[in-house]
Each structure stands twice: as structure tokens, then as C-alpha cells.
Protein backbone atom coordinates (compact mmCIF):
# COMPACT_ATOMS: atom_id res chain seq x y z
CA UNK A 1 -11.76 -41.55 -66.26
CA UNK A 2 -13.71 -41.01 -63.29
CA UNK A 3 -11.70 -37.79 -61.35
CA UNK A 4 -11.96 -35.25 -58.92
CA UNK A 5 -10.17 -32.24 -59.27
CA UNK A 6 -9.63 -30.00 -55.59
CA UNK A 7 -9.02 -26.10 -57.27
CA UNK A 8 -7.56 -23.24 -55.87
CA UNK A 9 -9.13 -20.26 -57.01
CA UNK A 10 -7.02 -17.92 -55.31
CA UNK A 11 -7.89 -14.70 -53.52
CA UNK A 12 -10.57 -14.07 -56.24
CA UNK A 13 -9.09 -11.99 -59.03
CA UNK A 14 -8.75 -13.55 -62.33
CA UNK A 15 -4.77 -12.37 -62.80
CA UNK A 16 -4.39 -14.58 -59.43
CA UNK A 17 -5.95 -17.59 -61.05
CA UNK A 18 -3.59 -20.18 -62.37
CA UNK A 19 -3.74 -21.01 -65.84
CA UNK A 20 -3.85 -24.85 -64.89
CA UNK A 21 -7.06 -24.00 -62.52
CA UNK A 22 -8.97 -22.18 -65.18
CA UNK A 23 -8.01 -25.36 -67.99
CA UNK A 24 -9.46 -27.52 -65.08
CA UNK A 25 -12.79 -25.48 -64.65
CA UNK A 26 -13.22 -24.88 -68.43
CA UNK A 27 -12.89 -29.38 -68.60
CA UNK A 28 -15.26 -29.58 -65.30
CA UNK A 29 -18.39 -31.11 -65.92
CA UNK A 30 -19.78 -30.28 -62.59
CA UNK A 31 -18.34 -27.61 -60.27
CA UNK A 32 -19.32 -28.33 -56.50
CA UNK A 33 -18.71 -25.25 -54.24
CA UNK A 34 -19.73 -22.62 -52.25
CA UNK A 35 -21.63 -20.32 -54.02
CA UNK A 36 -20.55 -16.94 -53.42
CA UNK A 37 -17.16 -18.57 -55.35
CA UNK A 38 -19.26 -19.20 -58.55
CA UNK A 39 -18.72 -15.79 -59.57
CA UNK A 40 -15.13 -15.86 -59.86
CA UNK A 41 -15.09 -18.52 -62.40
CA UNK A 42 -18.37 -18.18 -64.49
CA UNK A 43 -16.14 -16.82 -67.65
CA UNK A 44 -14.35 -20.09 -67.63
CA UNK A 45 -16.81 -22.63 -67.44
CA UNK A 46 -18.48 -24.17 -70.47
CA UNK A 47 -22.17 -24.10 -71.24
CA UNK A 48 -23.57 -27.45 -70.20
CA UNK A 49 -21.44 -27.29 -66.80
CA UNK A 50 -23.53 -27.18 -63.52
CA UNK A 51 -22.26 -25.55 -60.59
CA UNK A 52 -23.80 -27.30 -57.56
CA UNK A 53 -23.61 -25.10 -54.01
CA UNK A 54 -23.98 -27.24 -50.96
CA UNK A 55 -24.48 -24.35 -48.39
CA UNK A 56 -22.14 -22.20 -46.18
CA UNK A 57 -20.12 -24.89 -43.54
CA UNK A 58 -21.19 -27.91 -45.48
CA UNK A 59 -17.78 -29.12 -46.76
CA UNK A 60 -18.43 -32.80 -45.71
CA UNK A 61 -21.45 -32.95 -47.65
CA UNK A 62 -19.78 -31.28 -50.43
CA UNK A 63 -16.99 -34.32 -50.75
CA UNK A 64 -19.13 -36.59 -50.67
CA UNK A 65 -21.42 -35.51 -53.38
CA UNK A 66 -18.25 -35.02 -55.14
CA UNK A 67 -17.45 -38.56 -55.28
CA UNK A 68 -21.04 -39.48 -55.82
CA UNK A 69 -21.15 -37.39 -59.06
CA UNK A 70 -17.65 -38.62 -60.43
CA UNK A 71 -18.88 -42.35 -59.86
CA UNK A 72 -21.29 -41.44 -62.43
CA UNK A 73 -18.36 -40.93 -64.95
CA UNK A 74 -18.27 -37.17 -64.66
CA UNK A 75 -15.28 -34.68 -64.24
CA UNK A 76 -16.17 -32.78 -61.11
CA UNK A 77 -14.11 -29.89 -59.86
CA UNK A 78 -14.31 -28.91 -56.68
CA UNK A 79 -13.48 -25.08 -55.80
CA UNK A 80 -12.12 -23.52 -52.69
CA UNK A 81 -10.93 -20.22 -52.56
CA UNK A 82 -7.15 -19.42 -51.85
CA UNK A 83 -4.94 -22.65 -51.90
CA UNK A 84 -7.40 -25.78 -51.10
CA UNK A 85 -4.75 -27.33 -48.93
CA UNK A 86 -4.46 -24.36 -46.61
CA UNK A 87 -8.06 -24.81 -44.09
CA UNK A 88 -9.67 -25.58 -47.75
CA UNK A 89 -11.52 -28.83 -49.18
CA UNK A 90 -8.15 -30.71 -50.12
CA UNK A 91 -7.56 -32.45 -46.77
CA UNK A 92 -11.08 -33.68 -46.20
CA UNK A 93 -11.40 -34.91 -50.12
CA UNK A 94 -8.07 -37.42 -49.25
CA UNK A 95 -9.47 -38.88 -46.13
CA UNK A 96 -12.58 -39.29 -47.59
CA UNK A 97 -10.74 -41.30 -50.61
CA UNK A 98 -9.05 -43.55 -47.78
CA UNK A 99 -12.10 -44.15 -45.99
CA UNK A 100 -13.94 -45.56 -48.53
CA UNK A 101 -11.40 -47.23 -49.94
CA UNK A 102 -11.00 -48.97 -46.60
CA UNK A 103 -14.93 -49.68 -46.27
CA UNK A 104 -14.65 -50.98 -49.67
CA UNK A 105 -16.08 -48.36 -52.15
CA UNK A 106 -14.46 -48.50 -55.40
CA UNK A 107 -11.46 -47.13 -55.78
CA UNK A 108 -11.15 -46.15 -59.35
CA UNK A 109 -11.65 -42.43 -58.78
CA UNK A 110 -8.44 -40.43 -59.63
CA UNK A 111 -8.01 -37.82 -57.36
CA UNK A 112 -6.05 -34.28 -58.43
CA UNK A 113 -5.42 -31.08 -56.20
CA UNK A 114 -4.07 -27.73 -58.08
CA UNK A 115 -2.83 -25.33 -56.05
CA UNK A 116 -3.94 -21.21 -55.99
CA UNK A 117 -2.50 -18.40 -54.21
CA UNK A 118 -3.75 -18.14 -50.85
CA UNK A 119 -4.83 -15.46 -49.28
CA UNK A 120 -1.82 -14.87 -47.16
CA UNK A 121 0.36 -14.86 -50.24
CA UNK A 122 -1.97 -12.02 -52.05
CA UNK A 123 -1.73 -9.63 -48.56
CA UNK A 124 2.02 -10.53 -48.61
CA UNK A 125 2.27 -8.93 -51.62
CA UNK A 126 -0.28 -6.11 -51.47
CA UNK A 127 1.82 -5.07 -48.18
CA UNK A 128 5.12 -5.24 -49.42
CA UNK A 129 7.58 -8.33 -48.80
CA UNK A 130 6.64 -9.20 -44.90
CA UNK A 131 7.09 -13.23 -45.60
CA UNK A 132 10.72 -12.86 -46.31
CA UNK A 133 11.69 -15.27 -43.48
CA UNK A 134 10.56 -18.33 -41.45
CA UNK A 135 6.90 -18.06 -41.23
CA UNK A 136 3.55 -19.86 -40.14
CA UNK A 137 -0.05 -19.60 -40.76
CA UNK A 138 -2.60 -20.05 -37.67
CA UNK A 139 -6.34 -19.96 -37.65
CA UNK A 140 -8.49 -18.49 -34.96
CA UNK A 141 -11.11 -20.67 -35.70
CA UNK A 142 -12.42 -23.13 -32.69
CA UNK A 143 -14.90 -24.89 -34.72
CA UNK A 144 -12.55 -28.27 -35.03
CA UNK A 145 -9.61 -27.29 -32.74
CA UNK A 146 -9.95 -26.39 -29.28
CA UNK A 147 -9.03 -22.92 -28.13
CA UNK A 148 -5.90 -24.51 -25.79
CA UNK A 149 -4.69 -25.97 -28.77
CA UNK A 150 -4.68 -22.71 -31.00
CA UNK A 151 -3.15 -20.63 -28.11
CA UNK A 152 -0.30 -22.41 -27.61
CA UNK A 153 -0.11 -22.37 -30.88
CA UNK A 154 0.03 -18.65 -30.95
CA UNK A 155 2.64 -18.19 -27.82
CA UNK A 156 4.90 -20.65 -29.99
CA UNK A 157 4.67 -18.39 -32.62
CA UNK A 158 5.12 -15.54 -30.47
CA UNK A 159 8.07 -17.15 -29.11
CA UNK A 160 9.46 -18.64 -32.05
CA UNK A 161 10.12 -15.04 -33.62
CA UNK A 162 7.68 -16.50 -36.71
CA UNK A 163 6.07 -14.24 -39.01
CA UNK A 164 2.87 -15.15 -38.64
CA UNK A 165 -0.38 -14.90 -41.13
CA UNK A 166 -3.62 -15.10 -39.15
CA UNK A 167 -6.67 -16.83 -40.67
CA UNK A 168 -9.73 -16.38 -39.75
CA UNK A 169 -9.33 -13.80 -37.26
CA UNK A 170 -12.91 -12.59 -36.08
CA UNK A 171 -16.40 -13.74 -36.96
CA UNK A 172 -19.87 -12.38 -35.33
CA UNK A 173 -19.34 -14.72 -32.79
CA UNK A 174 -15.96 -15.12 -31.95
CA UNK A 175 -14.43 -11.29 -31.28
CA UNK A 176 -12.06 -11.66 -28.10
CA UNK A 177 -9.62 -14.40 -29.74
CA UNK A 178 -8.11 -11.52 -31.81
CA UNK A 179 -7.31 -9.84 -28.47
CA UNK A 180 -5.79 -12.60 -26.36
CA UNK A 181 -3.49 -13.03 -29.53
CA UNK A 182 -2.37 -9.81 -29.43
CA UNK A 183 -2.03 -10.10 -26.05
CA UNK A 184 0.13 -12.73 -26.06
CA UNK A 185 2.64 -11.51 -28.91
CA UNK A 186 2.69 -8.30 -27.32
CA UNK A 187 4.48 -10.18 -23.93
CA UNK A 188 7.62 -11.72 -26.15
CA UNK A 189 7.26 -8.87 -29.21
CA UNK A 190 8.03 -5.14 -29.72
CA UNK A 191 5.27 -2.55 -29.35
CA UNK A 192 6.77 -1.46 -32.48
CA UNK A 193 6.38 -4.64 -34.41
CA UNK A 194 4.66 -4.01 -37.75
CA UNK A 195 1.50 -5.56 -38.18
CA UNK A 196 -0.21 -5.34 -41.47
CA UNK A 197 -3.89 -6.69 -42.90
CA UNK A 198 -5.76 -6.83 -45.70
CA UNK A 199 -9.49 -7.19 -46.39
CA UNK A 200 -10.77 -9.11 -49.42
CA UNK A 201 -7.46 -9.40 -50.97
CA UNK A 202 -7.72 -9.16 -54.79
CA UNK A 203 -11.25 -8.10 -55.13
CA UNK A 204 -13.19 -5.01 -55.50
CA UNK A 205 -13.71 -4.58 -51.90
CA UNK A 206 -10.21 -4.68 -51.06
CA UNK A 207 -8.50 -2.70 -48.37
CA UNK A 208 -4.86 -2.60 -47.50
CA UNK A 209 -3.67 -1.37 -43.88
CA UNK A 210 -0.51 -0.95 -42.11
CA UNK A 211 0.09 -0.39 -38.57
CA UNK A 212 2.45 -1.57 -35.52
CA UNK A 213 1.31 -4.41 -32.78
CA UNK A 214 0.68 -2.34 -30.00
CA UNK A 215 -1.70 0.35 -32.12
CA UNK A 216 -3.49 -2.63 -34.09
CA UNK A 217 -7.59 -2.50 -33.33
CA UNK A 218 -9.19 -5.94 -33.29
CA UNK A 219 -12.34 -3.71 -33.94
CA UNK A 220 -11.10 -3.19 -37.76
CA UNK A 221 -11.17 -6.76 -38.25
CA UNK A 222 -13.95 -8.96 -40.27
CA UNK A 223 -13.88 -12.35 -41.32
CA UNK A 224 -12.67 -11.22 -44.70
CA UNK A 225 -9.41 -10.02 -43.23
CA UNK A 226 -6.20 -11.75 -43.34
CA UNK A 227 -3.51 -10.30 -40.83
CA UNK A 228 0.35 -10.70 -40.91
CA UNK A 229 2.31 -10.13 -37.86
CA UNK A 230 5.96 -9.47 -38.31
CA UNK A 231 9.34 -11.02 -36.52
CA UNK A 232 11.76 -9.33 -34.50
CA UNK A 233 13.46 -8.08 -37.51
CA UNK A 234 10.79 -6.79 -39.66
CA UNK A 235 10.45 -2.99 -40.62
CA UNK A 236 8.34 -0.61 -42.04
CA UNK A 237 9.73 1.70 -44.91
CA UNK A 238 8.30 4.30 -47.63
CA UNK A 239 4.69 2.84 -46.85
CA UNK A 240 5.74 -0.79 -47.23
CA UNK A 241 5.88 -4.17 -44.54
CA UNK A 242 9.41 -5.43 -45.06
CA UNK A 243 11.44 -8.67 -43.06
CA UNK A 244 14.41 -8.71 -44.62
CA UNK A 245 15.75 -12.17 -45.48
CA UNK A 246 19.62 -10.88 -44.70
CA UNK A 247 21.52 -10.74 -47.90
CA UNK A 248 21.98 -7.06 -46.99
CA UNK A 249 24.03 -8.24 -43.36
CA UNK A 250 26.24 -10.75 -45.17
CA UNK A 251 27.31 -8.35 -47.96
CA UNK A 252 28.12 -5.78 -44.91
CA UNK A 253 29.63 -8.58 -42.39
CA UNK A 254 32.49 -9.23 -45.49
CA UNK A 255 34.88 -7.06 -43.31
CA UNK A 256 33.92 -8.57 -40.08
CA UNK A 257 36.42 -10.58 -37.83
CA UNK A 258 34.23 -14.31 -36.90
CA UNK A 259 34.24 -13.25 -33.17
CA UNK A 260 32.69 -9.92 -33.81
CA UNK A 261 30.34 -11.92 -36.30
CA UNK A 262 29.34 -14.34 -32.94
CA UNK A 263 28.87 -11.31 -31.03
CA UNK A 264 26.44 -9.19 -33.46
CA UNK A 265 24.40 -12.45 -33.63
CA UNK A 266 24.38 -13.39 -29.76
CA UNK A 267 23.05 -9.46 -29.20
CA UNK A 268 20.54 -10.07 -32.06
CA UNK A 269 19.55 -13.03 -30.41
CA UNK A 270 19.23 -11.56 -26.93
CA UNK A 271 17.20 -8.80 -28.25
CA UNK A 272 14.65 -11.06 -29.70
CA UNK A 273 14.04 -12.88 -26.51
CA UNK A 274 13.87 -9.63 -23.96
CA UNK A 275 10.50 -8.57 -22.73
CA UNK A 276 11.21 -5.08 -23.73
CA UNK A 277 13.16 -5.12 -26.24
CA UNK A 278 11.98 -1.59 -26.91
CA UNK A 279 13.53 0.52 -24.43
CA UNK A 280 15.89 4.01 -25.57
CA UNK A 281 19.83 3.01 -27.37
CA UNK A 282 21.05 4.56 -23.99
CA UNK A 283 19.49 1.43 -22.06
CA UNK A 284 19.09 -1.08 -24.37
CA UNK A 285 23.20 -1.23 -25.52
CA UNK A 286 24.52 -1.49 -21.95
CA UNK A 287 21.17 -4.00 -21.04
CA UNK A 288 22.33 -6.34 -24.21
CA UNK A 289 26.64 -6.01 -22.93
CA UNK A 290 24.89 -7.41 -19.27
CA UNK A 291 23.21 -10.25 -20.80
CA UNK A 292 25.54 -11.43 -23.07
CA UNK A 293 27.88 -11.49 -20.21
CA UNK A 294 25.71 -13.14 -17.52
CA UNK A 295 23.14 -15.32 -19.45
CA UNK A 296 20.55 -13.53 -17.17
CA UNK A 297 17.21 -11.90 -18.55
CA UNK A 298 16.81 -10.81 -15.25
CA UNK A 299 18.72 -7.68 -16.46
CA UNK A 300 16.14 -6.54 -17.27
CA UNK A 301 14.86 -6.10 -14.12
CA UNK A 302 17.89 -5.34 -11.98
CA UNK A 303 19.73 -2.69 -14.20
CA UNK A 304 18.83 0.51 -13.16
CA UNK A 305 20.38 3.70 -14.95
CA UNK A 306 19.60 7.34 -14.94
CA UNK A 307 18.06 9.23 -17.18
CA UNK A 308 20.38 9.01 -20.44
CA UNK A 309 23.63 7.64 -18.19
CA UNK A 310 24.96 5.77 -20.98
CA UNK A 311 24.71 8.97 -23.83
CA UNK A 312 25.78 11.03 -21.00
CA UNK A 313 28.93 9.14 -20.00
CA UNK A 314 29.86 8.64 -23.61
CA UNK A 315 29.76 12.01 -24.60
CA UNK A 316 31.90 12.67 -21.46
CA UNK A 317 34.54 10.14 -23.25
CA UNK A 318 33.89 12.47 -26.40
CA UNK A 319 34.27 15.54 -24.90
CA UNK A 320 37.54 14.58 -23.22
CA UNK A 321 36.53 14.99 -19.37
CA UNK A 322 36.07 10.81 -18.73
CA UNK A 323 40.15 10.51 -19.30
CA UNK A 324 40.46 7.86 -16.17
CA UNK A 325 38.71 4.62 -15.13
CA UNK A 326 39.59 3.63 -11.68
CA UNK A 327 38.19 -0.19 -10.59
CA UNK A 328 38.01 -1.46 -6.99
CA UNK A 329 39.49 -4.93 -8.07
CA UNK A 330 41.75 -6.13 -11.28
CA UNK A 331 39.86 -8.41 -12.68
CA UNK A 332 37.08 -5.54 -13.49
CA UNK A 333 39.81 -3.70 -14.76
CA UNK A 334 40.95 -6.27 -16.76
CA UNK A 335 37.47 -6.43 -18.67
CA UNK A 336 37.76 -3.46 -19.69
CA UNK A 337 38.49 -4.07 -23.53
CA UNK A 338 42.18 -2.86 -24.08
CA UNK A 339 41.57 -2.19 -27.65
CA UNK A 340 38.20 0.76 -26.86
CA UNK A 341 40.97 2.05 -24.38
CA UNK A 342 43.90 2.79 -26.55
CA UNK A 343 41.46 3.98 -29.04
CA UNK A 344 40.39 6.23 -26.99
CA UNK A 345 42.97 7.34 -25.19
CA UNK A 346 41.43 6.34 -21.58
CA UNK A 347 43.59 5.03 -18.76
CA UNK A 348 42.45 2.29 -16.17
CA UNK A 349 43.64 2.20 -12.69
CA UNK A 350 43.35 -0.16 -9.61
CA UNK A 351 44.92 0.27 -6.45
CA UNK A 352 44.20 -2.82 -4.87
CA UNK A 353 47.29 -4.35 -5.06
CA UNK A 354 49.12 -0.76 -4.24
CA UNK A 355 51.41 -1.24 -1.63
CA UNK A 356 50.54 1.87 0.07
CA UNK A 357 46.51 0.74 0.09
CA UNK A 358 47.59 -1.92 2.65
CA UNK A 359 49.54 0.10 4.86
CA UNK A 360 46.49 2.85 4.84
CA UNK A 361 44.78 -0.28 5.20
CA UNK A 362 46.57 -1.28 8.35
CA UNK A 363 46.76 1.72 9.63
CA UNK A 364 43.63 3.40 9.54
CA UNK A 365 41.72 0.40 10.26
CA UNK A 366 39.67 -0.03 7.29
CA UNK A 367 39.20 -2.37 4.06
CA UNK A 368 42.26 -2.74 1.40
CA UNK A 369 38.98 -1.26 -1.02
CA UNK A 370 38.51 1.61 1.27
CA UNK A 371 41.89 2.36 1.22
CA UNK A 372 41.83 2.29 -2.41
CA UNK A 373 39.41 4.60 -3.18
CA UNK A 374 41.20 6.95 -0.53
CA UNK A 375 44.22 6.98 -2.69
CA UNK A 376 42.43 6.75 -6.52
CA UNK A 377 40.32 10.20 -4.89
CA UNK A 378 43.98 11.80 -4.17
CA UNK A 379 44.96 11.52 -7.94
CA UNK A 380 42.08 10.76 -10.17
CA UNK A 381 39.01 12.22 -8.05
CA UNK A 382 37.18 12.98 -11.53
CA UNK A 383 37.30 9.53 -13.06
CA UNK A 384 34.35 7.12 -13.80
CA UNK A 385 34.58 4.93 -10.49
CA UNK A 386 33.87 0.66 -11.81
CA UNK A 387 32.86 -1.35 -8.47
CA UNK A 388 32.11 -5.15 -8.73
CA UNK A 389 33.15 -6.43 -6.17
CA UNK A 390 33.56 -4.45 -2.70
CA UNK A 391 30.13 -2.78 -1.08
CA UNK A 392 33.04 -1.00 1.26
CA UNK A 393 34.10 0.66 -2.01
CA UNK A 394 30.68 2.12 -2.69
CA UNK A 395 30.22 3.12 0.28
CA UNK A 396 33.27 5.01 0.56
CA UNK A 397 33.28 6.90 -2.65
CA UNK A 398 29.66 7.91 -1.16
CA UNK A 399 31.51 9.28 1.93
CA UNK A 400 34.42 10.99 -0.21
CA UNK A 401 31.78 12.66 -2.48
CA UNK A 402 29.62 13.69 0.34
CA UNK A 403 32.91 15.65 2.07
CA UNK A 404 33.74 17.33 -1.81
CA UNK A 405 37.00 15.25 -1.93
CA UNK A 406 35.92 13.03 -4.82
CA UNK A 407 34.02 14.16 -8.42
CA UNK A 408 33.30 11.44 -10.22
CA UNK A 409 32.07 11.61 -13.94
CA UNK A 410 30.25 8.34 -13.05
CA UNK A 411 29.24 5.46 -11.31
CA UNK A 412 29.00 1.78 -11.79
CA UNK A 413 27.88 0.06 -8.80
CA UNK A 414 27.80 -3.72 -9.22
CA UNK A 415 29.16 -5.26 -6.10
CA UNK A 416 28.17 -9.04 -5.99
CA UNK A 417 27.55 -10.53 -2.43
CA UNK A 418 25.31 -10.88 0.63
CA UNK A 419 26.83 -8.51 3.00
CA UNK A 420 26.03 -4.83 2.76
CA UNK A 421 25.87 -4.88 -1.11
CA UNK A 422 21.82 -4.11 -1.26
CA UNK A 423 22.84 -1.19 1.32
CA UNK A 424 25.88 -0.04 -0.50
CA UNK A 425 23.66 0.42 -4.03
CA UNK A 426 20.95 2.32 -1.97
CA UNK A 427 23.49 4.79 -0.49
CA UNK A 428 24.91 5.46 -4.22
CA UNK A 429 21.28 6.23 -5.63
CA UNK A 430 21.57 9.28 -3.67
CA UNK A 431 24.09 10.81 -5.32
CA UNK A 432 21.96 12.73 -7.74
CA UNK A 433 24.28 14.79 -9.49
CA UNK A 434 26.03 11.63 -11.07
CA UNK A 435 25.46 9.63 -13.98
CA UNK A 436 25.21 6.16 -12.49
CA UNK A 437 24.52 2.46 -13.39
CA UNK A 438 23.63 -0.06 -10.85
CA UNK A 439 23.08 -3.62 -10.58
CA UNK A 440 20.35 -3.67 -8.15
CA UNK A 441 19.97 -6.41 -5.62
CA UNK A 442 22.39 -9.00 -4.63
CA UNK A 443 23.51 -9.83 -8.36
CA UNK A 444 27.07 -8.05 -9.91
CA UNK A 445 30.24 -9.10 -10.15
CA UNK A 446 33.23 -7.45 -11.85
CA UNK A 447 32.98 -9.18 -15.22
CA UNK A 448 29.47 -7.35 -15.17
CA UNK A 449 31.01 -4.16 -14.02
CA UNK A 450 33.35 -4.10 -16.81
CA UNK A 451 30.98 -4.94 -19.78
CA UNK A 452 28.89 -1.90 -18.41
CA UNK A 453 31.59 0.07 -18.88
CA UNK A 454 32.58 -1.32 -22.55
CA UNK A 455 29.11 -0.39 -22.90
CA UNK A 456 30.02 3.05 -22.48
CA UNK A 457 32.91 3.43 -24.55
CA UNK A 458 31.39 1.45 -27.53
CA UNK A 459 28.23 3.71 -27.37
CA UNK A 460 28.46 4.96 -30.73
CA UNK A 461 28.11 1.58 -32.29
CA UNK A 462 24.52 0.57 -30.73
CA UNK A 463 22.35 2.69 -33.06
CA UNK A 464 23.81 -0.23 -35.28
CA UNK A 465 23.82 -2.97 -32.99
CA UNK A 466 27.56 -3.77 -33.76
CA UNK A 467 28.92 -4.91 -30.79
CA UNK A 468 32.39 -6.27 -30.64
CA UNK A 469 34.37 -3.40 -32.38
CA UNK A 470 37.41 -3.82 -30.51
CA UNK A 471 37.85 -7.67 -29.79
């Protein structure tokens, strides 16, 4: 039988060898190969075997002196290191087969491929368990695809939330590819994202190092390397590279209502599509709740919080001094979960549809949501103060702190509209003395007002990223 046999040798080690591959080299009549892979299989083949090396980058000659030598009746094994079929001789054996088959060659040469563990596989496991989800392997190499192609490649990747293995990540004369990849992941991943690599995986020379994408050096890089890149979810514990494949969250979901379950995965889902998903607890939680609510990444850029305003505020709920929540329209107040409230023993209050905040209205000459805050300073002048609607409001809690007849424990400014809203946000910035949040810009609204403040009273749960507690 006239046959060609495409072996994986694996990362080089004889344990990673597969008992099939070393029958197939021990029946081989000729082994054609690179050279520097003889080594790993001279205890397995037999005496009168010849090992034939075509050269470094000469695969296409090595095929077809494979099928010239198995036309002359001979078993020939051809050896690639790792799995053949991953950027090995596999591929270019089968269209070989096809094109002479179609030029009319004979076509009585059996072709076999075994598979081996590839190189990716060996790291995997030398790191820890970093391939326990969706993943994808992408060479750096330019020598047969153009550089376009492999970066969008990579931003796919990046954007996909894919673990990704990295072949071929550096040669003598390709040494800034590395960097625009990391570039690249580092605009849709974490700073924090592990990022593991091994050099010469299974052999002597082997060298196992763990790090995070932002501190990874191209520099330590060789052509010997392989380099996984985790997802959104991987982690680094006790020394090891883990992405965890979830069994742990469904055991721990069993007590979970279905729309708290929707919720927990829509914040996981935000997270892993933020630019900086990175940021303290204290800004990420209340960042996710304005999201979620508004299908707008431009959060990101509008939210603006001091220092700790989240932590702070929620501690005020612990502490028992943030008792009151007074909104300048109902349906903030309204948004306010019910359930964080009773649990917490907080009280909500609007006065816009307060009988006496028209007539003050009227009478006075001012805006039903001036009026209101008026009133809400008489009786609750130490509450957290929820605007997302009026700019008037805003600016006249600014004018009833400035004269000492207002405290508040904080501030959410999120007025939505074109007239005076911009203004009214500015004028609240300057009260430096309270924890605020703000909706910067035009953008607000009181359904984003109140998930701010949910954001608050939920605080404890974001070191867990449990949202939805009291739905």
C-alpha cells in the first residue's frame, strides 16, 4: 500500500507523544521533516529508516518528495511538530493529493493524518486551565496572510471576549506585531487580564510565565514562545491561569429568581464590552445600573462621581444618617426599587404633586420644582436629593445649600433636556462638601436618576456583581 502518514509529534516530549504516532514512526520507512524534529523521535524509528530533512521553510518541497517516495511503494511519515493540522504540513499534503489527482497523477496513494498535542494545548496545561471556554488560535505570521487580514483577526478576538493562543508571536524580523496586538486587546480588555506564555513547551528549555495584559513585555518573547491571552472572565489564583467554564455560577444561581438571573448576566455582559471595565466597585456598580438602564456606553464618559460617592453614600444608608430620599418628579421616585427601601428602612418623597408646591408656585413666581425643593428643605433638608428631570431643581437646592437652609447627604444630578441642564450640573459641581453623582451633558432622565440611586442602596452586592437583589 502506497501511504503517507502526516504525524504530530507534539510539543517535543516523549510522554506528549501519542502512542498511535510513535506505532506510525516505528512502521515509517522514510521520515521526511525538518531536522531539528529528528531528535524527538530517533528512539522510535527502526534501523533501516531514513530520515530525509528538506531545509527550514521548505514544506512544499517536503510534500512533494513525500509523494514521490511513497510512489515508490514506501511508507513515508511525514513529521510536524505540535498537531500537523494546526499551521503544520497536514493542509498542504491534502491539496497537494487533489491537485494531482486533478492533473492526473495516480491516485492510489492513501493518505493518513494523526493528530499530537499542540503547542497551545501543552502551555494550557503547564499554566493551569486558561482554555476552559470559547477559544481561538491566531498566528502572527505574514509570510502567507497579509497583516490586514491577521489584525482584524486579532480585534475580533479582542472583541469577541475569545481566549486566545498566539502562534508565532515574534521572529528576528517581525518584532512590532506583538505590540499592535497588545495594543489592540488592551482597547476592548482589562489591564488586569491574565496573560500567560510558555517557551519550548515540554522540552528541556522550557519556561513557564505568568503575568497580566497591561505588564506583558513583547521583549520576553522568541519564536519558541506560545502566548495565551485570557477572556473577560479569566483569573489568576495560587500561581495558576484559570477561565472558569461556569459550573461554579449555576450551582450558586440554584436560589436565584430568572429575572435576577437576566440581570447578573446583562451586567456581565456590559462589563465585557466597556472600555474600562477596570475602574474602583464604587464606580463601576453605579456605571453598570446606568447602562443597563440606558443601553448607552457613553456612560462611561458622562458619569462623573466623586471620589468614593457611591461607598460614601452607602455607608451613610449603613450608618443610619441617609433615612430620606426626596425626588424632583414621581416617576424617579417610582424607580426607586420598593423592595431595597423597605429593607432598609428608607423613605422616598416627592412634592411635585403637593398641593401647597403649586400655590408657592403661584405665588412666589417660580417653577412647581422650585417650589418643591423649598418645601422637601423645610422637612427633610438632610436627605439624598434624586433630580432627573428639572435643571430649576438643581439649581435651587444649589441656592438653599449656599444660604445653610438645606444639608444634603447627597446629590444626583441627572436632569435630561436642552435648557439650562449643562448649567444646572456645573453649578452642583461646586458644592464640594457633598457626595455627588452627575450625568454630565445633556443626557439624564429620571429612570437614570433612580437606577443611580438603587446603585447606592444595593452597594454591598457589587463586590459580587449580583445585581437585582430586590426585584
Amino acid at each position: 500500500m502506497k501511504k503517507i502518514i502526516i504525524a504530530g509529534l507534539g510539543p517535543g516530549s516523549p510522554e506528549d507523544m501519542t502512542p498511535a504516532v510513535m506505532e506510525a514512526v516505528k512502521e515509517a520507512d522514510i521520515v521526511v521533516g525538518y531536522k531539528y524534529y529528528f531528535q524527538f523521535i530517533q528512539p522510535f524509528i527502526k534501523s533501516e529508516c531514513k530520515c530525509i530533512d528538506t531545509g527550514m521553510k521548505k514544506e512544499r518541497e517536503r510534500a512533494e518528495m513525500a509523494f514521490k517516495l511513497a510512489e515508490q511503494g514506501n511508507t513515508v511519515v511525514v513529521i510536524s511538530s505540535g498537531d500537523a493540522g494546526i499551521y503544520g504540513m497536514a493542509p498542504l499534503i491534502y491539496e497537494m493529493q487533489r491537485n494531482r489527482a486533478a492533473s492526473g497523477s495516480p491516485a492510489d496513494i492513501e493518505v493518513v493524518s494523526l493528530p499530537g498535542i499542540s503547542a497551545f494545548q501543552k502551555a494550557a496545561s503547564l499554566l493551569g486551565a486558561p482554555i476552559g471556554h470559547d477559544l481561538c488560535i491566531i498566528s502572527l505570521s505574514d509570510l502567507m496572510t497579509p497583516w490586514a487580514v491577521i489584525e482584524r483577526r486579532i480585534k475580533a478576538a479582542a472583541v469577541g471576549d475569545f481566549v486566545t493562543a498566539i502562534y508565532n508571536p515574534k521572529s528576528h524580523g517581525r518584532y512590532w506585531q506583538l505590540y499592535r496586538l497588545q495594543e489592540l486587546f488592551l482597547q476592548e480588555r482589562s489591564a488586569g487580564t491574565p496573560v500567560g506564555y510558555v517557551r519550548q513547551a515540554g522540552r528541556e528549555e522550557q519556561e513557564v510565565k505568568l503575568t497580566t495584559l497591561s505588564e506583558f513585555d513583547p521583549e520576553d518573547i522568541d519564536m519558541f514562545t506560545v502566548v495565551l491571552i485570557g477572556n473577560s472572565q479569566s483569573y489568576i489564583n495560587d500561581g495558576k491561569f484559570i477561565t472558569p467554564r461556569g459550573y461554579y455560577r449555576e450551582e450558586k444561581q440554584e436560589d436565584i429568581k430568572p429575572g435576577q438571573s437576566i440581570m447578573m448576566e446583562s451586567f456581565r455582559t456590559i462589563r465585557s464590552e466597556m472600555q474600562h471595565p477596570d475602574v474602583p466597585a464604587w464606580r463601576l456598580w453605579p456605571l453598570l445600573h446606568a447602562i443597563h438602564t440606558t443601553v448607552d456606553f457613553g456612560m462611561e464618559e458622562c458619569l462623573w462621581m466623586d471620589d468614593r460617592a457611591t461607598e460614601i453614600l452607602y455607608n451613610k444608608v449603613v450608618d443610619g444618617s441617609l433615612k430620606h430620599i426626596v425626588t424632583d418628579v414621581t416617576m424617579a421616585a417610582s424607580g426607586i426599587r420598593k423592595g431595597a427601601l423597605e429593607r432598609l428602612g428608607i423613605e422616598v418623597h416627592c412634592y411635585i404633586n403637593d398641593p401647597r408646591s403649586k400655590q408657592m408656585a403661584d405665588e412666589k413666581g417660580i417653577t412647581r420644582s422650585q417650589a418643591c425643593m423649598q418645601l422637601a428643605a423645610e422637612e427633610y433638608p438632610e436627605a439624598l436629593y434624586v433630580v432627573g428631570n428639572a435643571p430649576t431643581a438643581l439649581f435651587e437646592i444649589c441656592d438653599l445649600v449656599r444660604k445653610g437652609k438645606m444639608h444634603p447627604v447627597g446629590i444626583i444630578a441627572a436632569p435630561v433636556g436642552f435648557v439650562h441642564v449643562c448649567e444646572s450640573k456645573h453649578a452642583v459641581k461646586t458644592l464640594k462638601q457633598i457626595p455627588k453623582m452627575i450625568v454630565e451633558g445633556r443626557k439624564g432622565g429620571s429612570n437614570l436618576a433612580a437606577t443611580l440611586c438603587n446603585a447606592i442602596l444595593t452597594f454591598d452586592d457589587a463586590a459580587q456583581l449580583k445585581p437585582g437583589r430586590d426585584l
